[in-house]
N, C-alpha and C. Protein backbone atom coordinates (compact mmCIF):
# COMPACT_ATOMS: atom_id res chain seq x y z
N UNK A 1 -17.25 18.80 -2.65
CA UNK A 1 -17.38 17.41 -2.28
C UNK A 1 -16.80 17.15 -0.89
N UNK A 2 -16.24 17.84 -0.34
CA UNK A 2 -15.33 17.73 0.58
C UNK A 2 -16.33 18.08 1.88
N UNK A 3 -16.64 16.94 2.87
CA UNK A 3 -17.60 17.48 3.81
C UNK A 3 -16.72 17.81 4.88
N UNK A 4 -17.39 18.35 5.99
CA UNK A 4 -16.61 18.70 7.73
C UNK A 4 -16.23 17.06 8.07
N UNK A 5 -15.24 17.34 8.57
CA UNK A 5 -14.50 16.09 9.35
C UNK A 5 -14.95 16.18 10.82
N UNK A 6 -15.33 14.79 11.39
CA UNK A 6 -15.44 14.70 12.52
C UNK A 6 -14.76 14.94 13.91
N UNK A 7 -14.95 15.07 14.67
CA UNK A 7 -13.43 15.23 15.73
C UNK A 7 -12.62 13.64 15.73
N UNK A 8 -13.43 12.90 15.42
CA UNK A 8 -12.04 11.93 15.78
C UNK A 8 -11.69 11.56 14.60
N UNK A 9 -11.88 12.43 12.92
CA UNK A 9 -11.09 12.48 11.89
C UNK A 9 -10.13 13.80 12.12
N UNK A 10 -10.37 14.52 12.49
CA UNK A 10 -9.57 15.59 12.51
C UNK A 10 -8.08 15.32 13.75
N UNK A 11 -8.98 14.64 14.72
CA UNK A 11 -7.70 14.33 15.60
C UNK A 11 -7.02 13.14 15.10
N UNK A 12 -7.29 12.18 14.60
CA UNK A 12 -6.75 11.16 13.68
C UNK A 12 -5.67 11.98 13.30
N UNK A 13 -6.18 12.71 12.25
CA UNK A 13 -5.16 13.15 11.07
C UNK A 13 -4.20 13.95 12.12
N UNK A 14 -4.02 14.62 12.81
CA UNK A 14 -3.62 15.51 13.72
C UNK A 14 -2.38 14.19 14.39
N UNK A 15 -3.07 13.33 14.82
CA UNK A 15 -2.14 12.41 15.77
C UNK A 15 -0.79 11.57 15.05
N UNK A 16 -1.86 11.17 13.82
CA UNK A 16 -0.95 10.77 13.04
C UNK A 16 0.15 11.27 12.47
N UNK A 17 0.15 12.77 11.99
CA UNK A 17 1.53 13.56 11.16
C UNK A 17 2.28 13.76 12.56
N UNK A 18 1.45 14.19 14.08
CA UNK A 18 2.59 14.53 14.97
C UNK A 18 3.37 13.42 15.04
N UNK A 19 2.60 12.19 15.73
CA UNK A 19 4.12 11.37 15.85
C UNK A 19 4.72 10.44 14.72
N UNK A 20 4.38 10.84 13.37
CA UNK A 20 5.27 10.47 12.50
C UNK A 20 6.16 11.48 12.42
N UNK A 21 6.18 12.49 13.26
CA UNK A 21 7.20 13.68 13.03
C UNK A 21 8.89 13.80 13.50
N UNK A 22 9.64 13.88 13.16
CA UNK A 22 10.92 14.46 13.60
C UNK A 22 10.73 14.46 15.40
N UNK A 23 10.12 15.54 15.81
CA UNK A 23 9.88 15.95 16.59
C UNK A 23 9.30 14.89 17.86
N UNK A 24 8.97 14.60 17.32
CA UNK A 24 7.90 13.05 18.25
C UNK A 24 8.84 11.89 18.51
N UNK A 25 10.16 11.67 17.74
CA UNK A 25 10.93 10.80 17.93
C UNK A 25 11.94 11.09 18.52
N UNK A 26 11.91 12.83 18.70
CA UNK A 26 13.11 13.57 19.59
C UNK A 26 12.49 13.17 20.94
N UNK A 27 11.07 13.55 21.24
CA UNK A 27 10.54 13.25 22.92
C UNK A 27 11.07 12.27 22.75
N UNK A 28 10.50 10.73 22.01
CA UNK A 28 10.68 9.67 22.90
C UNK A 28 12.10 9.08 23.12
N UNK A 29 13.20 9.66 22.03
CA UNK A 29 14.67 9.67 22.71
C UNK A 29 15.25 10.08 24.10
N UNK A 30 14.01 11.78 24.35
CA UNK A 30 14.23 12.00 25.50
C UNK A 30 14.00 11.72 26.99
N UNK A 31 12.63 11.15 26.19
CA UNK A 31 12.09 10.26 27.67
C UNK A 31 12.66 9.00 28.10
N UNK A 32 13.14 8.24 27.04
CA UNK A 32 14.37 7.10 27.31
C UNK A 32 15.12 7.29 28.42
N UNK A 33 15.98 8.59 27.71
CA UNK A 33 16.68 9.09 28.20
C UNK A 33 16.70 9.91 29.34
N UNK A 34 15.92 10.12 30.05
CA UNK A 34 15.33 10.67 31.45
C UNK A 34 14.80 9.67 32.03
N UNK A 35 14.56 8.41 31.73
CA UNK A 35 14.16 6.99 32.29
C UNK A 35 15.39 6.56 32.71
N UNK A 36 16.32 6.43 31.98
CA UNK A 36 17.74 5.68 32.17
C UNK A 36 18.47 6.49 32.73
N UNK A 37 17.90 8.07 32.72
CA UNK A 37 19.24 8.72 33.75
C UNK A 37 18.34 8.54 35.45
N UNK A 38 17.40 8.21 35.81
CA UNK A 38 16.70 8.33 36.98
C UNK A 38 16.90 6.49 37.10
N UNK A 39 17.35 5.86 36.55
CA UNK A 39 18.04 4.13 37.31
C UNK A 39 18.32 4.29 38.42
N UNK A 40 19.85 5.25 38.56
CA UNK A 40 20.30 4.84 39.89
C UNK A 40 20.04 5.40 41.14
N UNK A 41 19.20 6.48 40.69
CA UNK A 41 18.52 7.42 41.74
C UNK A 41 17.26 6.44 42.23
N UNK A 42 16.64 5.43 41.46
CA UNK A 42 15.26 4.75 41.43
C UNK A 42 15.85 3.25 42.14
N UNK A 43 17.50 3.27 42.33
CA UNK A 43 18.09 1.72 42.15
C UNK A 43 17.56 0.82 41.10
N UNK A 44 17.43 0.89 39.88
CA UNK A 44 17.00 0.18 38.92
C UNK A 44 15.64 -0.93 39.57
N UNK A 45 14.92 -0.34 40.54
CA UNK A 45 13.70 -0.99 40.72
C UNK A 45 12.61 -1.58 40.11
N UNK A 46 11.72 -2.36 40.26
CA UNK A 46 11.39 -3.15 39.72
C UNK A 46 10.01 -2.08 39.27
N UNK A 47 9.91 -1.19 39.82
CA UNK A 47 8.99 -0.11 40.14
C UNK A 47 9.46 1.02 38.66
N UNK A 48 10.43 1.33 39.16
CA UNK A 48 11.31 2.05 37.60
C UNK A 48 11.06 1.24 36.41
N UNK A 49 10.87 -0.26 36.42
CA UNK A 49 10.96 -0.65 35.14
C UNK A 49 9.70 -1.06 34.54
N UNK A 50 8.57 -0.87 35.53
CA UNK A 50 7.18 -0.95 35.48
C UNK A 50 6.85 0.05 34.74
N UNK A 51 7.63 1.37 35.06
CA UNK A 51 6.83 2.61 34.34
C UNK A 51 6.92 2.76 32.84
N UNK A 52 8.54 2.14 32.26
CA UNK A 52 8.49 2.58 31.00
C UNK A 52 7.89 1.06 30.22
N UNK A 53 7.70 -0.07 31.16
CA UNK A 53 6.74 -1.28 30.28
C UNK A 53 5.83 -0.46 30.30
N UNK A 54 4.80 0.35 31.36
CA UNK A 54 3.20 0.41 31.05
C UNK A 54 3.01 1.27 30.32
N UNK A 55 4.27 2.17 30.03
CA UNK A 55 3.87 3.84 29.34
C UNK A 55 4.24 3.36 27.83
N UNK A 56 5.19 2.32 27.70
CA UNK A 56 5.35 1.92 26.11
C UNK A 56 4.11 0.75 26.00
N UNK A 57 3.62 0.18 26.55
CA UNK A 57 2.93 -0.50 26.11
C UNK A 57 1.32 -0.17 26.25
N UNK A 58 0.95 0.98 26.78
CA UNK A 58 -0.08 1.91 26.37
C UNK A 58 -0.24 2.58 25.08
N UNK A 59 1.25 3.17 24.92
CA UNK A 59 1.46 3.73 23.57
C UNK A 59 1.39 3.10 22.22
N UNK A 60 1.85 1.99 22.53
CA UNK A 60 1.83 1.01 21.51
C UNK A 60 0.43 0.65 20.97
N UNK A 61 -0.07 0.10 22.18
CA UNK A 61 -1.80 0.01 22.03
C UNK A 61 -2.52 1.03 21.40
N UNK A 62 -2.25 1.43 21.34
CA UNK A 62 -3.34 3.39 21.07
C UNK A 62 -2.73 3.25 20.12
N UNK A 63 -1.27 3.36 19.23
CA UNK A 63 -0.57 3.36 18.09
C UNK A 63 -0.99 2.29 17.06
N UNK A 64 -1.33 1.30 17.58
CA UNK A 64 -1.92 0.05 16.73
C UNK A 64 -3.20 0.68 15.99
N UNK A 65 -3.62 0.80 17.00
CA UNK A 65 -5.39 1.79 16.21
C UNK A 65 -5.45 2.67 15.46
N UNK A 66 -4.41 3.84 15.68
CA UNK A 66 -3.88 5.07 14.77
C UNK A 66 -3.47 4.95 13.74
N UNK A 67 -2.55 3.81 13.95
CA UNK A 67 -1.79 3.75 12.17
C UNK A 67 -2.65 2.77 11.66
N UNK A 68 -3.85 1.95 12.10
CA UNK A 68 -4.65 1.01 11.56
C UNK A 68 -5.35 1.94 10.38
N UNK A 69 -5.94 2.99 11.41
CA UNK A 69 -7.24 3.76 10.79
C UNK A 69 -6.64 4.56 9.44
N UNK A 70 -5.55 5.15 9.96
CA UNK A 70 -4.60 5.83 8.76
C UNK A 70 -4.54 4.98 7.21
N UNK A 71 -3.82 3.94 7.57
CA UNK A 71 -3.73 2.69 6.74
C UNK A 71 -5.11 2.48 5.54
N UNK A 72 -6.41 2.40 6.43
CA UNK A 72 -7.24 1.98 5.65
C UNK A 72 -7.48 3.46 4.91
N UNK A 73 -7.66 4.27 5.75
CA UNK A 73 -8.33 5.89 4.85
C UNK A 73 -7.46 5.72 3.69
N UNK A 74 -5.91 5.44 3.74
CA UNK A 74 -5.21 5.85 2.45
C UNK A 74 -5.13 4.57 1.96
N UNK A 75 -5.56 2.97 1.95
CA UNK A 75 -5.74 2.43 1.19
C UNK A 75 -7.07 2.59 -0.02
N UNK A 76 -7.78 2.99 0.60
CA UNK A 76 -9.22 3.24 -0.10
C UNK A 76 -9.16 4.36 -0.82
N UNK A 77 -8.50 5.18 -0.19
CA UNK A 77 -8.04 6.61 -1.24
C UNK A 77 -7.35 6.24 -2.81
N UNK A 78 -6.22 5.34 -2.09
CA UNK A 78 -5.52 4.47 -3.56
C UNK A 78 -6.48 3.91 -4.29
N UNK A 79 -7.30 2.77 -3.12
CA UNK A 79 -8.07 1.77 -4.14
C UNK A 79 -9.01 2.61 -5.05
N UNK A 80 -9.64 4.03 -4.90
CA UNK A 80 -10.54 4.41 -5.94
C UNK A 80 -10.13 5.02 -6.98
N UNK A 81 -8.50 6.13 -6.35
CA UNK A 81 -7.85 6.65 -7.34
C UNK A 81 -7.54 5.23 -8.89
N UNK A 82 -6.97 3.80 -8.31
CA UNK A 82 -6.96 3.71 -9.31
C UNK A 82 -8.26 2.81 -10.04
N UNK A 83 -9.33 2.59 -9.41
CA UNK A 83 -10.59 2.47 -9.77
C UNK A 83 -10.82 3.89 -11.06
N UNK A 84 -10.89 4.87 -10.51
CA UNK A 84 -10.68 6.03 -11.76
C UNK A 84 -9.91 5.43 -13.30
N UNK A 85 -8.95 5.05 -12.58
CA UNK A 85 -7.93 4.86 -14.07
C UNK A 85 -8.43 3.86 -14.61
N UNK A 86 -8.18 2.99 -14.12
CA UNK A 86 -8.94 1.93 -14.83
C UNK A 86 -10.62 1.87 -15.83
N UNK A 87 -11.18 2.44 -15.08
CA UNK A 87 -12.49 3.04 -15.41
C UNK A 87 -12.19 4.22 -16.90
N UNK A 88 -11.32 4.60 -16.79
CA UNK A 88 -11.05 6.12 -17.20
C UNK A 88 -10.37 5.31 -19.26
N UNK A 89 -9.38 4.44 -18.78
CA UNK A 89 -8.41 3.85 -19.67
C UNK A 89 -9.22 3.07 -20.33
N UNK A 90 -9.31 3.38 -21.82
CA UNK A 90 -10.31 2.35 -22.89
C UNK A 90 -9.71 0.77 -23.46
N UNK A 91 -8.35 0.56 -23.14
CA UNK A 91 -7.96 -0.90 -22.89
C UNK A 91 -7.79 -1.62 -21.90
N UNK A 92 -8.47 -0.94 -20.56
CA UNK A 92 -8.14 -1.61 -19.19
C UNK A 92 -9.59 -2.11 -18.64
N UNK A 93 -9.09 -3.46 -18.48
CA UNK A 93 -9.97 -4.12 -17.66
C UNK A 93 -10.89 -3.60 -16.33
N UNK A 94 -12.68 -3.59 -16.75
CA UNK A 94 -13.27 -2.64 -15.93
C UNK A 94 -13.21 -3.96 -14.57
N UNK A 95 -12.94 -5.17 -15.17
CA UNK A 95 -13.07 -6.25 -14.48
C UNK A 95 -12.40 -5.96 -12.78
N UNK A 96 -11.44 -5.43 -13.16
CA UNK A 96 -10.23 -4.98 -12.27
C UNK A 96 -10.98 -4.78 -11.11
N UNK A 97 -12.01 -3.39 -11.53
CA UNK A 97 -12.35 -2.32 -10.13
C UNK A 97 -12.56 -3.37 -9.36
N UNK A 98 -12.45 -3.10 -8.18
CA UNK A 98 -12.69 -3.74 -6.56
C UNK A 98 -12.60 -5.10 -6.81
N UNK A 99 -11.42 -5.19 -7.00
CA UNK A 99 -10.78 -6.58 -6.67
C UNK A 99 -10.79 -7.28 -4.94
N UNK A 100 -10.26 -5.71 -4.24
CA UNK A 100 -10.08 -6.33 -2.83
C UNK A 100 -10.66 -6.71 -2.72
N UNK A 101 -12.01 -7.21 -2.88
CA UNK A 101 -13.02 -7.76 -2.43
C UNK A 101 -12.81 -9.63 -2.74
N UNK A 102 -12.35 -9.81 -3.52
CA UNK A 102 -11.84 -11.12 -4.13
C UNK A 102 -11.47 -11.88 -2.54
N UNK A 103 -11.04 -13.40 -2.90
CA UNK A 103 -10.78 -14.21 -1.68
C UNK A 103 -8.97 -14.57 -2.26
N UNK A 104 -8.59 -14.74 -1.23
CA UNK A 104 -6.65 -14.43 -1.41
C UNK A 104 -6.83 -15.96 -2.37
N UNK A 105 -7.71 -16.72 -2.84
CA UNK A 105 -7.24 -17.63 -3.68
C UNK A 105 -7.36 -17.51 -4.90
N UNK A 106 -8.62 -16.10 -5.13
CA UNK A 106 -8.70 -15.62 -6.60
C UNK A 106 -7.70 -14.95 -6.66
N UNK A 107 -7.21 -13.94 -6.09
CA UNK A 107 -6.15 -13.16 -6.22
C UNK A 107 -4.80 -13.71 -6.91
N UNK A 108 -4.58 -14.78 -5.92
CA UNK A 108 -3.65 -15.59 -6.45
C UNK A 108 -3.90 -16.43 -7.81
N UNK A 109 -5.09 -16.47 -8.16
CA UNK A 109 -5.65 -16.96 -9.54
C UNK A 109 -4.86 -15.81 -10.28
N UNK A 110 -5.69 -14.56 -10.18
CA UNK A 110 -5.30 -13.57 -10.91
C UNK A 110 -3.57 -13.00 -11.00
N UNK A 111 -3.22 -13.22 -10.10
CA UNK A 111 -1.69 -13.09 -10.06
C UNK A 111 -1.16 -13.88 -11.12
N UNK A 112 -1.31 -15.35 -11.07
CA UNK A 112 -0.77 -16.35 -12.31
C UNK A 112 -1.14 -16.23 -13.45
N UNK A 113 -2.13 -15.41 -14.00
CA UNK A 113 -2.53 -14.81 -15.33
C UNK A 113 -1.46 -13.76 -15.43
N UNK A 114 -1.65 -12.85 -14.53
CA UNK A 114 -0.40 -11.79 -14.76
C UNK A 114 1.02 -11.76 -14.82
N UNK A 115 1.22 -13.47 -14.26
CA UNK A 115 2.66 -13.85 -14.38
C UNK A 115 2.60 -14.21 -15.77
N UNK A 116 1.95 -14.75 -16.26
CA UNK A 116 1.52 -15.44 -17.49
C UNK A 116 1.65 -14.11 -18.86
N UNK A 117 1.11 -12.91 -18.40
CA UNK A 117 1.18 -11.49 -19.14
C UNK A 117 2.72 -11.44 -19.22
N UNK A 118 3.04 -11.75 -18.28
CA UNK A 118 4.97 -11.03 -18.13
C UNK A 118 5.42 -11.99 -18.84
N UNK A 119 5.45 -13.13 -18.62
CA UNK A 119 5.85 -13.88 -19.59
C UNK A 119 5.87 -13.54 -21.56
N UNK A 120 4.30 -13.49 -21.76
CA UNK A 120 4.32 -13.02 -23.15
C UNK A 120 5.05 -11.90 -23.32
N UNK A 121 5.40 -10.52 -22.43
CA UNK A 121 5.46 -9.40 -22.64
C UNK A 121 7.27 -9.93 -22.65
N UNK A 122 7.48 -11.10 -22.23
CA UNK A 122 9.28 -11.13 -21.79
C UNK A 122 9.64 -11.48 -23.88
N UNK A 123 8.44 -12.21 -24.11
CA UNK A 123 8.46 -12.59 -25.57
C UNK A 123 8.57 -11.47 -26.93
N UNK A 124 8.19 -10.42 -26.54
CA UNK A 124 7.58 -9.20 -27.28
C UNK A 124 9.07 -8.64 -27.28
N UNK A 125 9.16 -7.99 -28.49
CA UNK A 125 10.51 -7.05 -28.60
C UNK A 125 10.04 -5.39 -29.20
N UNK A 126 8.48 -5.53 -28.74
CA UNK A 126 8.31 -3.90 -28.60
C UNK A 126 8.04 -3.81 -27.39
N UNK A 127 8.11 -3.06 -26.18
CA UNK A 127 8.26 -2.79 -24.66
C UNK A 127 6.54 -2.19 -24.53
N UNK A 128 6.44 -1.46 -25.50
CA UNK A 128 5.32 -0.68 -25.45
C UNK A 128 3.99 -1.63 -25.87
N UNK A 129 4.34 -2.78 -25.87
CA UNK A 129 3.20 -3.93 -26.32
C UNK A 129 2.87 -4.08 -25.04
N UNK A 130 1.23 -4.16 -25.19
CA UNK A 130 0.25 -4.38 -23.60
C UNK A 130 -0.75 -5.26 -24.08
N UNK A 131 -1.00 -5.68 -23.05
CA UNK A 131 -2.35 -7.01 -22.82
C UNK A 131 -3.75 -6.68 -21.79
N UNK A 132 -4.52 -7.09 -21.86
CA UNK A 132 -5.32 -6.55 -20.84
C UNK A 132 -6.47 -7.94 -20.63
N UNK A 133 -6.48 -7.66 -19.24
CA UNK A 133 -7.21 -9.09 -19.01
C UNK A 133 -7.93 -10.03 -19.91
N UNK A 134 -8.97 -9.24 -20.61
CA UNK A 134 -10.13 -9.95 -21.34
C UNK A 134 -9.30 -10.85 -22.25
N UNK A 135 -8.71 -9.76 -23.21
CA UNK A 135 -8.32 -10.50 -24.55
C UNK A 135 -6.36 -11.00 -24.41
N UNK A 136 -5.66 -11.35 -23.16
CA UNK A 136 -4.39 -11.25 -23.06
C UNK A 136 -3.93 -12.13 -24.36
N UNK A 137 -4.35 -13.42 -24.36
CA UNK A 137 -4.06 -14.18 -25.29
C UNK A 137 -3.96 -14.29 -27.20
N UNK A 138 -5.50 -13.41 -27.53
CA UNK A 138 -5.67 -12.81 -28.53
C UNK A 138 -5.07 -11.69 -29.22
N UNK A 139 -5.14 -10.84 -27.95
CA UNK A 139 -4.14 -9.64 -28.21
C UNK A 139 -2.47 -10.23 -28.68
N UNK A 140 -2.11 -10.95 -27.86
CA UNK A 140 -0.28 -11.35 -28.39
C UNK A 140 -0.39 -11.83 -29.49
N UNK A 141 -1.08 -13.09 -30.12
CA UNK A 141 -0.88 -13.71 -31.27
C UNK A 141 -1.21 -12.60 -32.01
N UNK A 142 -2.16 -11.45 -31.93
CA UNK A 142 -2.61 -10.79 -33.23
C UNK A 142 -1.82 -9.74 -33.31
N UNK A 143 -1.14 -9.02 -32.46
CA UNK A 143 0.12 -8.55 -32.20
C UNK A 143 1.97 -8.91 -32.60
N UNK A 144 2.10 -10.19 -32.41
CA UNK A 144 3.04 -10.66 -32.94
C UNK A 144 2.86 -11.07 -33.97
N UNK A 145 1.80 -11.25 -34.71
CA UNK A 145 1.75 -11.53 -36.14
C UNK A 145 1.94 -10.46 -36.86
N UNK A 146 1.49 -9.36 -36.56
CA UNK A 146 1.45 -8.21 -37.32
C UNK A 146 2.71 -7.39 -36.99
N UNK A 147 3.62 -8.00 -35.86
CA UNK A 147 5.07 -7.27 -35.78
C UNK A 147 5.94 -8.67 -36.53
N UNK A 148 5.87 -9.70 -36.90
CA UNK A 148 5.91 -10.86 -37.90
C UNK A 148 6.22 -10.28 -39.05
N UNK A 149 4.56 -9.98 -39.43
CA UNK A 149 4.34 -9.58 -40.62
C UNK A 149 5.51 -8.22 -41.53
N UNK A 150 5.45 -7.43 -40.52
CA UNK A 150 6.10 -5.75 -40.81
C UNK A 150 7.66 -6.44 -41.10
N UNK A 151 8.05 -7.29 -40.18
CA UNK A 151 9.33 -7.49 -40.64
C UNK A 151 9.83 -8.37 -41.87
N UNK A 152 8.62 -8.87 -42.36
CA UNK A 152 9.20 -9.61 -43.54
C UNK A 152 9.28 -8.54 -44.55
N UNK A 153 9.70 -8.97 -45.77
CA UNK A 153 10.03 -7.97 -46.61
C UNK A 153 8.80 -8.42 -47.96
N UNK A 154 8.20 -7.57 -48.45
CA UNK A 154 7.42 -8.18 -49.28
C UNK A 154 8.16 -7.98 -50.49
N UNK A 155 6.81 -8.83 -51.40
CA UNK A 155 7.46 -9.57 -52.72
C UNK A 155 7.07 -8.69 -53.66
């Protein structure tokens, strides 16, 4: 399944582990630091202080794009891994898959149902009691009746 990566996936991935590296944060300590030892040789000129605005703020620019692209590859990686589970799990809402797609006011719809889950689940005194979108409501009453039930003592 795995096809050839393009050059600007391969250099992506390449750009990204270097300067998240150890190593990448040693240069730019050092280049600081070879900026600030060349001040008084430069007289702290206005020229000296041009170089490390345009060279950090080049970097920065180009860095915005890098960790953008990174960001999404491994959000979408997440979002399908748990598209799988969900898909995969016979009490989980298929409703779920590709939510991102939702508008931040459904989301927030859906969030207050799930506050609403925690709530019942704060009610429950088995931990291992679950709800799942469709039936959250049905599931607790028919659930706590039948952990109700077990604890009475029959006649």
């Amino acid at each position: 399944m795995k096809t050839k990566k393009n050059f600007f996936e391969r250099f992506s991935n390449w750009a990204t582990a270097a300067t998240g590296s150890s190593a990448a944060f040693m240069i730019a300590i050092a280049a600081i630091v070879v900026w600030l030892a060349t001040g008084p040789v430069a007289k702290y000129s206005d020229t000296w202080q041009l170089i490390i605005n345009t060279g950090t703020t080049i970097i920065t620019f180009l860095m915005v794009f890098l960790i953008q692209k990174s960001q999404n590859k491994d959000s979408k990686a997440i979002h399908l891994k748990l598209n799988e589970l969900l898909a995969a799990h016979e009490g989980a809402s298929n409703r779920m898959v590709d939510i991102e797609d939702l508008t931040e006011k459904e989301l927030d719809h859906l969030h207050q149902f799930y506050q609403q889950l925690s709530d019942l689940a704060e009610t429950e005194d088995d931990i291992t009691c679950t709800h799942s979108i469709d039936a959250a409501e049905q599931n607790h009453l028919l659930k706590a009746g039948r952990y109700k039930k077990s604890l009475t003592p029959e006649n």
